[in-house]
C-alpha atoms as a PDB file:
ATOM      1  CA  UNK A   1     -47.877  -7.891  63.338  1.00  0.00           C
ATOM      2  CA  UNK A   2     -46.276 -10.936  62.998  1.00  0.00           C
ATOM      3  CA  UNK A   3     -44.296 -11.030  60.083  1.00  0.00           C
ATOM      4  CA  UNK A   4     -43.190 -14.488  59.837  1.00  0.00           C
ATOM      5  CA  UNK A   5     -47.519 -15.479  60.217  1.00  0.00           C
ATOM      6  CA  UNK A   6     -48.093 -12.922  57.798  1.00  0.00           C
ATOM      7  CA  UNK A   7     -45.940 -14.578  55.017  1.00  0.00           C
ATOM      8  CA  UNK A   8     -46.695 -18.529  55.546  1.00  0.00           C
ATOM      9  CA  UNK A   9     -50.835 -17.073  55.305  1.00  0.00           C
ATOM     10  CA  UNK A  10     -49.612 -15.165  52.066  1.00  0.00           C
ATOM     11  CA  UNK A  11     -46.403 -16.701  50.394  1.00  0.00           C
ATOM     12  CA  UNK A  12     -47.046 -15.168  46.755  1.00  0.00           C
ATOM     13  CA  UNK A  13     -46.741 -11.785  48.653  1.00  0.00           C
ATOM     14  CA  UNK A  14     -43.262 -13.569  49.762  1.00  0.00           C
ATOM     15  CA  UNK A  15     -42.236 -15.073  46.844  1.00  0.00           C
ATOM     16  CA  UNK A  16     -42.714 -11.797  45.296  1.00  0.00           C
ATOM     17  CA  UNK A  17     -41.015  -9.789  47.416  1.00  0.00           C
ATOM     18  CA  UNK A  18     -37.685 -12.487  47.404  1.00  0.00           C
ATOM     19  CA  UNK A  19     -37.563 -12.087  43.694  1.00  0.00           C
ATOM     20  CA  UNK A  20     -37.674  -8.807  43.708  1.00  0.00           C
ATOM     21  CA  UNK A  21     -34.784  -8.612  46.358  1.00  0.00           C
ATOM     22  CA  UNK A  22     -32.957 -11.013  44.100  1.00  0.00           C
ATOM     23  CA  UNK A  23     -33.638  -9.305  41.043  1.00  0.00           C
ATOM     24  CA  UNK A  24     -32.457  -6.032  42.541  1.00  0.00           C
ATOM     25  CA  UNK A  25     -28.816  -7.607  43.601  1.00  0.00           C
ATOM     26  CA  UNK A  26     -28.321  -9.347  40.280  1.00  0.00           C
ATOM     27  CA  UNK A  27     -29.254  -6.254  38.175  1.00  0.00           C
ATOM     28  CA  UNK A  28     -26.526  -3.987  40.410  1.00  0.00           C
ATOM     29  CA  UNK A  29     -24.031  -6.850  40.102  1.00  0.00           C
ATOM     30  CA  UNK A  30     -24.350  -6.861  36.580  1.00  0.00           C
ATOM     31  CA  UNK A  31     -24.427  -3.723  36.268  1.00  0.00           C
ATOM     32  CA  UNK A  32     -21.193  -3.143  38.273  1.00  0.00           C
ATOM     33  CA  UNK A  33     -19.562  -5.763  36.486  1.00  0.00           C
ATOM     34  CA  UNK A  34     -20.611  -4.215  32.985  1.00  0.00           C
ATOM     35  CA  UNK A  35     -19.120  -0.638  34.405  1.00  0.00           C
ATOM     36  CA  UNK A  36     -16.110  -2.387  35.252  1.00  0.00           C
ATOM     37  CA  UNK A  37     -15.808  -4.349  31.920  1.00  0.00           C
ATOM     38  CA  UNK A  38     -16.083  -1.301  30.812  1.00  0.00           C
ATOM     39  CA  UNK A  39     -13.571   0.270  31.596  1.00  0.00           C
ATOM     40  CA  UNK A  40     -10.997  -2.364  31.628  1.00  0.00           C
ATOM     41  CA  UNK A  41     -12.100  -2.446  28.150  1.00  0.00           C
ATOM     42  CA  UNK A  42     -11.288   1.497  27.213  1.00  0.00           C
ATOM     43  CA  UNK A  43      -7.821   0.970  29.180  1.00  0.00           C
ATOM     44  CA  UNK A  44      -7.295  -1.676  26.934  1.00  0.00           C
ATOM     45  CA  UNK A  45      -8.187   0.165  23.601  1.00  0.00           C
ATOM     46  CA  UNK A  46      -5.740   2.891  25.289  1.00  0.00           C
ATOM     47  CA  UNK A  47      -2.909   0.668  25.879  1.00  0.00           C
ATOM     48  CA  UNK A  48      -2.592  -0.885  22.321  1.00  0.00           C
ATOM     49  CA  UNK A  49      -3.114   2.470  21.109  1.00  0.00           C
ATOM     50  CA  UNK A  50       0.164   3.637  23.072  1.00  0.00           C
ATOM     51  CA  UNK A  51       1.713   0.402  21.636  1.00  0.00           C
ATOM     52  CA  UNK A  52       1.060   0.916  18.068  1.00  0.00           C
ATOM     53  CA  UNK A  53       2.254   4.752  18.586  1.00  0.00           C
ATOM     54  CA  UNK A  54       5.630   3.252  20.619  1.00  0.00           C
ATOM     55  CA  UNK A  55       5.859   0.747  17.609  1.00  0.00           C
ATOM     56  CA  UNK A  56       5.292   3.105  14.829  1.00  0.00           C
ATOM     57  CA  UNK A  57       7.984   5.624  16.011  1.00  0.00           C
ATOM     58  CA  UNK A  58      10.825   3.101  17.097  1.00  0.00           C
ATOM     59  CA  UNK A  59       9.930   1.689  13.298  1.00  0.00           C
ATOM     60  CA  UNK A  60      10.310   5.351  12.277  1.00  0.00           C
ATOM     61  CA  UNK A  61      13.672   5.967  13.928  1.00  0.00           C
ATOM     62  CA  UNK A  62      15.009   2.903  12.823  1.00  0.00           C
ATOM     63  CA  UNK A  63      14.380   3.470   9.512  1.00  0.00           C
ATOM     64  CA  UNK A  64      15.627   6.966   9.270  1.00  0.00           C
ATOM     65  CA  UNK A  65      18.995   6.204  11.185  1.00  0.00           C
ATOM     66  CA  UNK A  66      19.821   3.586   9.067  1.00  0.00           C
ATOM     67  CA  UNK A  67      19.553   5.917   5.990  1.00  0.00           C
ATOM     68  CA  UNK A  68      21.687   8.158   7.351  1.00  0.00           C
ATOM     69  CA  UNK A  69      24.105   5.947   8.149  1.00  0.00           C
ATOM     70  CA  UNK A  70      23.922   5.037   4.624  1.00  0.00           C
ATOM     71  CA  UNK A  71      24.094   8.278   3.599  1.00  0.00           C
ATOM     72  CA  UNK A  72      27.398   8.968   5.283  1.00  0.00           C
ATOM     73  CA  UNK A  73      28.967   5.691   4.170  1.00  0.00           C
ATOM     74  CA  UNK A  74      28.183   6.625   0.830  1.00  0.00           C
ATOM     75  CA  UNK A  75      29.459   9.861   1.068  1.00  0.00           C
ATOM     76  CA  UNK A  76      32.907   8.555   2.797  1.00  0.00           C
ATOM     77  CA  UNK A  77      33.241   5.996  -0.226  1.00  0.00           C
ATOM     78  CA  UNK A  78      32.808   8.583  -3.145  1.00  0.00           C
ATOM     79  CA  UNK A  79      35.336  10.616  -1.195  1.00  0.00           C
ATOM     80  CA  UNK A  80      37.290   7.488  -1.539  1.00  0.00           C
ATOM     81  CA  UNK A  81      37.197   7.128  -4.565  1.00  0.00           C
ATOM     82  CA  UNK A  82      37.389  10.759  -5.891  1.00  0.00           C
ATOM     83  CA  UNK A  83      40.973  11.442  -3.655  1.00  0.00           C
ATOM     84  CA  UNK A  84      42.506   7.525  -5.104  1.00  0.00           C
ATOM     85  CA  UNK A  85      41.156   7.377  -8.611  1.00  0.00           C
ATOM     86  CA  UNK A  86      42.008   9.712 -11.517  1.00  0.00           C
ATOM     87  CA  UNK A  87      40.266   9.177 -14.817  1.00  0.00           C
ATOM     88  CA  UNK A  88      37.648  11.303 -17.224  1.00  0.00           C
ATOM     89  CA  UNK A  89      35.092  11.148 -14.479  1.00  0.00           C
ATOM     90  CA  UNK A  90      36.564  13.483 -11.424  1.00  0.00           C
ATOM     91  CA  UNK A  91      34.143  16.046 -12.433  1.00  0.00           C
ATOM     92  CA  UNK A  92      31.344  14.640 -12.227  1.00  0.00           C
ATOM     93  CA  UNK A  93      32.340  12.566  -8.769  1.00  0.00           C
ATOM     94  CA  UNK A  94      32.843  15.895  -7.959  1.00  0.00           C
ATOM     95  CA  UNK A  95      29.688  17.405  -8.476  1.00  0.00           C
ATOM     96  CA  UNK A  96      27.792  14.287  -7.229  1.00  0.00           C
ATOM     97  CA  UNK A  97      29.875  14.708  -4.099  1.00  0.00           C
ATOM     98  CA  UNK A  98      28.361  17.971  -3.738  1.00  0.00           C
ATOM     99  CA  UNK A  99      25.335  16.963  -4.317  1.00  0.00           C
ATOM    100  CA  UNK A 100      25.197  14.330  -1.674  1.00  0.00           C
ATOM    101  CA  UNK A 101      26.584  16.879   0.840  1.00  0.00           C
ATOM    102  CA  UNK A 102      23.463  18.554   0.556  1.00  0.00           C
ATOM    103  CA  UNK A 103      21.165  15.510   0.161  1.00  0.00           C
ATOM    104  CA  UNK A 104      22.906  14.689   4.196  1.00  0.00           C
ATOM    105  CA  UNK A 105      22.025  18.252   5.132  1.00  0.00           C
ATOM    106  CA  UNK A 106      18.464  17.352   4.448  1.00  0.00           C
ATOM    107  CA  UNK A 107      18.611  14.308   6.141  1.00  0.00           C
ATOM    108  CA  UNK A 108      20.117  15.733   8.850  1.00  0.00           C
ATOM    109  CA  UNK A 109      17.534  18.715   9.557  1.00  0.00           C
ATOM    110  CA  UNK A 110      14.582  15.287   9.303  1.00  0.00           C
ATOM    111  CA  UNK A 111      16.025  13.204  12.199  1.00  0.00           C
ATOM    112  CA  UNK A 112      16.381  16.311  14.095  1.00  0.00           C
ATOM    113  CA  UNK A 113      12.465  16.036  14.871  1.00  0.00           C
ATOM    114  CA  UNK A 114      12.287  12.531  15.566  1.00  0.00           C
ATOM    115  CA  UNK A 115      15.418  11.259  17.544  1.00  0.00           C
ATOM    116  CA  UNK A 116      16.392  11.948  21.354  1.00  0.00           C
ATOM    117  CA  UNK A 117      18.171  15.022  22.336  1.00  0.00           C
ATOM    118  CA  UNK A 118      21.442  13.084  22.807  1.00  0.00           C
ATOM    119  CA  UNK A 119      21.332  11.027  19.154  1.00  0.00           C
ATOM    120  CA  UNK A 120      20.687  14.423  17.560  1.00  0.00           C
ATOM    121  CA  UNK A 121      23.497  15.834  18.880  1.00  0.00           C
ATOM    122  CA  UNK A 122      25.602  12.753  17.933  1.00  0.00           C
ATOM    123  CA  UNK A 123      24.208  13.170  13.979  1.00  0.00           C
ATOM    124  CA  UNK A 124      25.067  16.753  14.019  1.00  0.00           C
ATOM    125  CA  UNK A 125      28.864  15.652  15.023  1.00  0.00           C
ATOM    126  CA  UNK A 126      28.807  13.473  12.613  1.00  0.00           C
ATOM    127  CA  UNK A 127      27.692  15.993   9.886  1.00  0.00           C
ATOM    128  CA  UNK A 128      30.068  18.603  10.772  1.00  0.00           C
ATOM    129  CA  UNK A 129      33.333  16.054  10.357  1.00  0.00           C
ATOM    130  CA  UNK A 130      31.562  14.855   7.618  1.00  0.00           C
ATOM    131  CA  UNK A 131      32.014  18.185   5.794  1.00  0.00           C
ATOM    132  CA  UNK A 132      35.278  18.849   6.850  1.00  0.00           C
ATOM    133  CA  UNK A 133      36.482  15.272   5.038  1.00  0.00           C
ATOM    134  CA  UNK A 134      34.065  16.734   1.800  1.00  0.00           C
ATOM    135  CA  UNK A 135      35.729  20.280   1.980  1.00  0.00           C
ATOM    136  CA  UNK A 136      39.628  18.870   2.142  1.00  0.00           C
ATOM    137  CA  UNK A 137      38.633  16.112  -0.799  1.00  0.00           C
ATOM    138  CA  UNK A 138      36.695  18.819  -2.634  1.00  0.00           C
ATOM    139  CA  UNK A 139      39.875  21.278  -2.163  1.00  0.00           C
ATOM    140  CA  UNK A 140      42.978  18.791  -2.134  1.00  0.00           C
ATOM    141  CA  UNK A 141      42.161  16.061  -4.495  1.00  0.00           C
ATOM    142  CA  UNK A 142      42.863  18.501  -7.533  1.00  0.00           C
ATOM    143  CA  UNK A 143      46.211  19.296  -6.308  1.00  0.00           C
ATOM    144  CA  UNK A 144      46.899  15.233  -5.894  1.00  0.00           C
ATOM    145  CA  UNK A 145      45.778  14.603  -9.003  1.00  0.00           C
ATOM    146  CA  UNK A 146      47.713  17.365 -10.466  1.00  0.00           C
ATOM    147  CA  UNK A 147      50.963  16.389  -9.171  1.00  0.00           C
ATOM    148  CA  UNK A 148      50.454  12.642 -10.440  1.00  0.00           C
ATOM    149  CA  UNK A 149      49.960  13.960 -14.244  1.00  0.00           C
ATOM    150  CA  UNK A 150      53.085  16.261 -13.879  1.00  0.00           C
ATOM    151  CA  UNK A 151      54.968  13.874 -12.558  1.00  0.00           C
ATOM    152  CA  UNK A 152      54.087  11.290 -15.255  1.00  0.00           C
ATOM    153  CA  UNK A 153      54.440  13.949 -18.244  1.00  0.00           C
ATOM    154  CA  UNK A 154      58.185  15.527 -16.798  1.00  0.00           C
ATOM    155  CA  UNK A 155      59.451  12.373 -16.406  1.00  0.00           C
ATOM    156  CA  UNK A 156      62.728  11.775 -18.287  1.00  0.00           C
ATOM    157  CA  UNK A 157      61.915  15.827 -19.524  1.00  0.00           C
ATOM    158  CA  UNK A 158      64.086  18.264 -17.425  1.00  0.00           C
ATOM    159  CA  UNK A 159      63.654  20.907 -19.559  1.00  0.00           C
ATOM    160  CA  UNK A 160      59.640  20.669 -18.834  1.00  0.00           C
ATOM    161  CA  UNK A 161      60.314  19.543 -15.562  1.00  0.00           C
ATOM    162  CA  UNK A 162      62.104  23.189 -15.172  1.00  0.00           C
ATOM    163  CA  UNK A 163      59.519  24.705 -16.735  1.00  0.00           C
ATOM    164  CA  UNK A 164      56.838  23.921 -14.458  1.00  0.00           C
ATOM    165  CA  UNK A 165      59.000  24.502 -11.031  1.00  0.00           C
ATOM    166  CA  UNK A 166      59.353  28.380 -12.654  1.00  0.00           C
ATOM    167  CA  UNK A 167      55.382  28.735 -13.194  1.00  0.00           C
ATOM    168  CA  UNK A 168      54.899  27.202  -9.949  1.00  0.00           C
ATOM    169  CA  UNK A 169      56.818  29.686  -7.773  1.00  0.00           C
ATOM    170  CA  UNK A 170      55.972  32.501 -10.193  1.00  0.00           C
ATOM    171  CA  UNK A 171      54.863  35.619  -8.422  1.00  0.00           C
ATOM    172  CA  UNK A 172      52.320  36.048 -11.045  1.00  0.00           C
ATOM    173  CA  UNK A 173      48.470  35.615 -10.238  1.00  0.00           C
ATOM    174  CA  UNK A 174      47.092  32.148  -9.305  1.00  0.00           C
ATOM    175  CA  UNK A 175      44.926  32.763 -12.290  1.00  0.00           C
ATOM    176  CA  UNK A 176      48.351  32.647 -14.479  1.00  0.00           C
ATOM    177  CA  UNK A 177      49.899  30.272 -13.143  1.00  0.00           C
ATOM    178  CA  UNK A 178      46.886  28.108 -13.978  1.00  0.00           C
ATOM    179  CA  UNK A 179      46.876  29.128 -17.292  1.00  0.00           C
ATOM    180  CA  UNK A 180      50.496  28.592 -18.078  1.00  0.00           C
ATOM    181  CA  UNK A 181      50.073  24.730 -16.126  1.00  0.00           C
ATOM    182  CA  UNK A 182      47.393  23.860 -19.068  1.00  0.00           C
ATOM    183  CA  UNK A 183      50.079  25.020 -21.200  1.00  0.00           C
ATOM    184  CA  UNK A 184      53.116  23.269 -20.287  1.00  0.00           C
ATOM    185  CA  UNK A 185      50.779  19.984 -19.300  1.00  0.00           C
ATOM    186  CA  UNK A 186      48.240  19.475 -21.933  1.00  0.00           C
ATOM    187  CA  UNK A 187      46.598  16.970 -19.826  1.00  0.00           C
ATOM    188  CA  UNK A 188      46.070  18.764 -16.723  1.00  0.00           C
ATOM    189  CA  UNK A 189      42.281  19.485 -16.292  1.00  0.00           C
ATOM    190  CA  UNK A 190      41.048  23.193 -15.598  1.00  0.00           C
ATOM    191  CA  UNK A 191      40.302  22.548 -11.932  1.00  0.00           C
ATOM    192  CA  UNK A 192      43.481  20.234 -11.541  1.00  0.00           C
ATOM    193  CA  UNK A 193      45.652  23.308 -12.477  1.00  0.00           C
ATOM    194  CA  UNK A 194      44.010  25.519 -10.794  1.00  0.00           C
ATOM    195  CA  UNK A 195      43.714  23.913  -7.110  1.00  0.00           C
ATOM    196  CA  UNK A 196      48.093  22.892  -7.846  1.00  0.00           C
ATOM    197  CA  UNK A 197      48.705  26.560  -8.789  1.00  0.00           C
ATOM    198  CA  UNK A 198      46.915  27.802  -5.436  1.00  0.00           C
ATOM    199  CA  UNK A 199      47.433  24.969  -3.304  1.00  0.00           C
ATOM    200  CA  UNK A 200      50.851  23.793  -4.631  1.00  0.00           C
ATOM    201  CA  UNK A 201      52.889  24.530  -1.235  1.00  0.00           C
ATOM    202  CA  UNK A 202      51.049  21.923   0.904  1.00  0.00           C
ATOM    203  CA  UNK A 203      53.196  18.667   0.542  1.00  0.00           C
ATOM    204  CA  UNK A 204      51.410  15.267  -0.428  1.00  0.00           C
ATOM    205  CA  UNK A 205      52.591  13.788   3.186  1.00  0.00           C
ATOM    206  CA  UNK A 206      50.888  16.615   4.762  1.00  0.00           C
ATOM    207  CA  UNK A 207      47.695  16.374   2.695  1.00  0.00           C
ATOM    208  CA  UNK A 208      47.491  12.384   2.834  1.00  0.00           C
ATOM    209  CA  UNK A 209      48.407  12.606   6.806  1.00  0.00           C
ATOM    210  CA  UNK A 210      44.971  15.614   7.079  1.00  0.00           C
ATOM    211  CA  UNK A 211      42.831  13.135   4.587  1.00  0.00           C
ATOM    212  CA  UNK A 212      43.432  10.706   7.068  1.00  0.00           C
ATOM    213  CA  UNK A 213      42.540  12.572  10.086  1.00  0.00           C
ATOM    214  CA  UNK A 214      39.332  13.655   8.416  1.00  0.00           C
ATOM    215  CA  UNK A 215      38.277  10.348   7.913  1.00  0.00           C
ATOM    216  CA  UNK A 216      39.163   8.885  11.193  1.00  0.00           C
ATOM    217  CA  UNK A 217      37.164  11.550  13.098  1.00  0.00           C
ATOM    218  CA  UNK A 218      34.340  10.613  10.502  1.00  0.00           C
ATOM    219  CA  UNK A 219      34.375   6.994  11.749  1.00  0.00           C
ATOM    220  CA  UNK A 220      34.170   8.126  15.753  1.00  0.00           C
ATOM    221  CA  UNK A 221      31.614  10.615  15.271  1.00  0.00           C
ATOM    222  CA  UNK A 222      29.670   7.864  13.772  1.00  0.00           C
ATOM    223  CA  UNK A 223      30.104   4.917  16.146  1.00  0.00           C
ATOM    224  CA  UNK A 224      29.066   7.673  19.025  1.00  0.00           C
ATOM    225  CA  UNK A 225      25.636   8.035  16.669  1.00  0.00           C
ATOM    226  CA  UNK A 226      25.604   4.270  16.633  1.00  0.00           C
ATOM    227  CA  UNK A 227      26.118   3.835  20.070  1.00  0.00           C
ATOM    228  CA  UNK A 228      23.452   6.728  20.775  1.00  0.00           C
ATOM    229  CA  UNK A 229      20.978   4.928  18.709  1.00  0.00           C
ATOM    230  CA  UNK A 230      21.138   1.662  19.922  1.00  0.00           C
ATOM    231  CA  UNK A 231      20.294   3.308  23.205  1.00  0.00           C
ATOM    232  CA  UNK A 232      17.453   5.261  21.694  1.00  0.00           C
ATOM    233  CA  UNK A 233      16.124   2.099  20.061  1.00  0.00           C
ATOM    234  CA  UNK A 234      16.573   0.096  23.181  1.00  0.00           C
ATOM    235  CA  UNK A 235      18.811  -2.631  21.022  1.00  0.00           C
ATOM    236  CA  UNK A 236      21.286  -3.389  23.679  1.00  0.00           C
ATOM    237  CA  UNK A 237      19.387  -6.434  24.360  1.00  0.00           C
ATOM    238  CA  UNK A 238      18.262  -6.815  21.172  1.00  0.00           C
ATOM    239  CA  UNK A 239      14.185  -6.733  22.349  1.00  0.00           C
ATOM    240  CA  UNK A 240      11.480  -5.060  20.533  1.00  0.00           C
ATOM    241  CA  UNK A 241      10.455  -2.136  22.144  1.00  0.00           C
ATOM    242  CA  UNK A 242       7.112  -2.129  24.687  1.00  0.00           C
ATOM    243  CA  UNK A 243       4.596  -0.359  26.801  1.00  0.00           C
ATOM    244  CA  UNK A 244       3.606  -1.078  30.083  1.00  0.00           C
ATOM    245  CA  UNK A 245       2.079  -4.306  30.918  1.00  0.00           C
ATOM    246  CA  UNK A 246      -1.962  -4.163  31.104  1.00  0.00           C
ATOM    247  CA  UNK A 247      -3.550  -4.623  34.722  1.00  0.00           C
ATOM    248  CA  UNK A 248      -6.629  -6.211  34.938  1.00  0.00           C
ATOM    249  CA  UNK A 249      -9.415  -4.799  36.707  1.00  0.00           C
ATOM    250  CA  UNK A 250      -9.262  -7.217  39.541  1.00  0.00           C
ATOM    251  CA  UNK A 251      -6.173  -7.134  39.968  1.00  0.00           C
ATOM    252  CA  UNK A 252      -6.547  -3.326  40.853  1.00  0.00           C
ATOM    253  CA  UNK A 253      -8.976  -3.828  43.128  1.00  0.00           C
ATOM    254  CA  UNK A 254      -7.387  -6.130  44.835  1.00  0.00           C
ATOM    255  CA  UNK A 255      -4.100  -3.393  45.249  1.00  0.00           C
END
């Protein structure tokens, strides 16, 4: 048969069959093109899904580093102010100190879960020399306190002034010694004359010169957290943080 005959005596049977040819390539190219729409369309829904989670925990981190930082400044600067300043109110410093310490401890077992391996390990340094400045203020500040009030109440008074050297290197019990402090100084707290009668042979040089070590090692352990953080955060150059750049689909198929 000849075809080309057969369609110029019949061209609706030609015209029909062209538009269904046509019709058949523009439904599959559509339909390709939807799939691939598509598609680029779920990766996108994925990838600002991965950027809100990214942005949510870097928002989280930040946050909770800062108030532990805060937390251990705060701490540091009762410490301060409990080892420097004697009034009516050591007690209570004293038990908010204490308080605090375990207020960090809390904080401390929270960032655990949320920071990198090395920024947890920095916190926990930090924690641990945080304590040991808490434990020699807790223990020392009594004594330095102590020896202030003495000093200002045998002043001019060597008869007291003996008086107190004999209960202090008494062989009786701390407990005693404490007892017979409140005596001789009416001014001396319970816990001041306590911590002198027990603590009394440390010197002030050598408890100023351990206060001081304390802190310092405070202040390292917590620039190492800073520095560790800023790494975790990615703030070295100060950019927000991000998720791989979206390809589109063309792009791919091009690769």
């Amino acid at each position: 048969m000849d075809v080309l005959k057969y369609f110029e005596e019949n061209p609706e049977i030609f015209a029909a069959l062209v538009g269904a040819i046509i019709g058949s390539l523009g439904g599959g190219w559509i339909q390709a093109r939807g799939g691939r729409d598509q598609a680029a369309a779920r990766e996108a829904a994925k990838i600002q899904a991965e950027a809100q989670r990214v942005a949510a925990l870097w928002t989280v981190r930040q946050v909770q580093i800062a108030e532990f930082i805060r937390a251990v400044n705060g701490q540091v600067q009762r410490c301060d102010r409990l080892w420097f300043e004697l009034d009516s109110d050591s007690d209570a410093l004293s038990d908010e100190i204490a308080r605090e310490a375990d207020e960090l401890d809390l904080r401390w077992a929270e960032v655990r879960v949320l920071l990198t391996e090395n920024a947890v390990t920095a916190a926990g340094h930090l924690v641990l020399a945080v304590n040991d400045l808490v434990a020699h203020i807790q223990r020392y500040s009594w004594v330095r306190h102590a020896r202030i009030l003495v000093g200002s109440a045998t002043a001019g008074d060597q008869a007291l002034a003996a008086a107190v050297a004999r209960i202090l290197t008494s062989e009786a019990d701390y407990a005693s010694r404490a007892r017979d402090l409140r005596a001789a100084v009416s001014n001396l707290t319970e816990s001041q004359a306590e911590h002198l009668a027990v603590f009394n042979e440390r010197s002030d040089h050598d408890l100023e010169i351990q206060r001081g070590e304390a802190r310092a090692k405070v202040f390292r352990c917590l620039n190492d957290l800073v520095d560790e953080a800023r790494e975790m955060l990615g703030s070295q150059n100060d950019v927000a943080p991000t998720v791989p750049q979206q390809r589109r689909w063309w792009g791919r198929a091009a690769a």
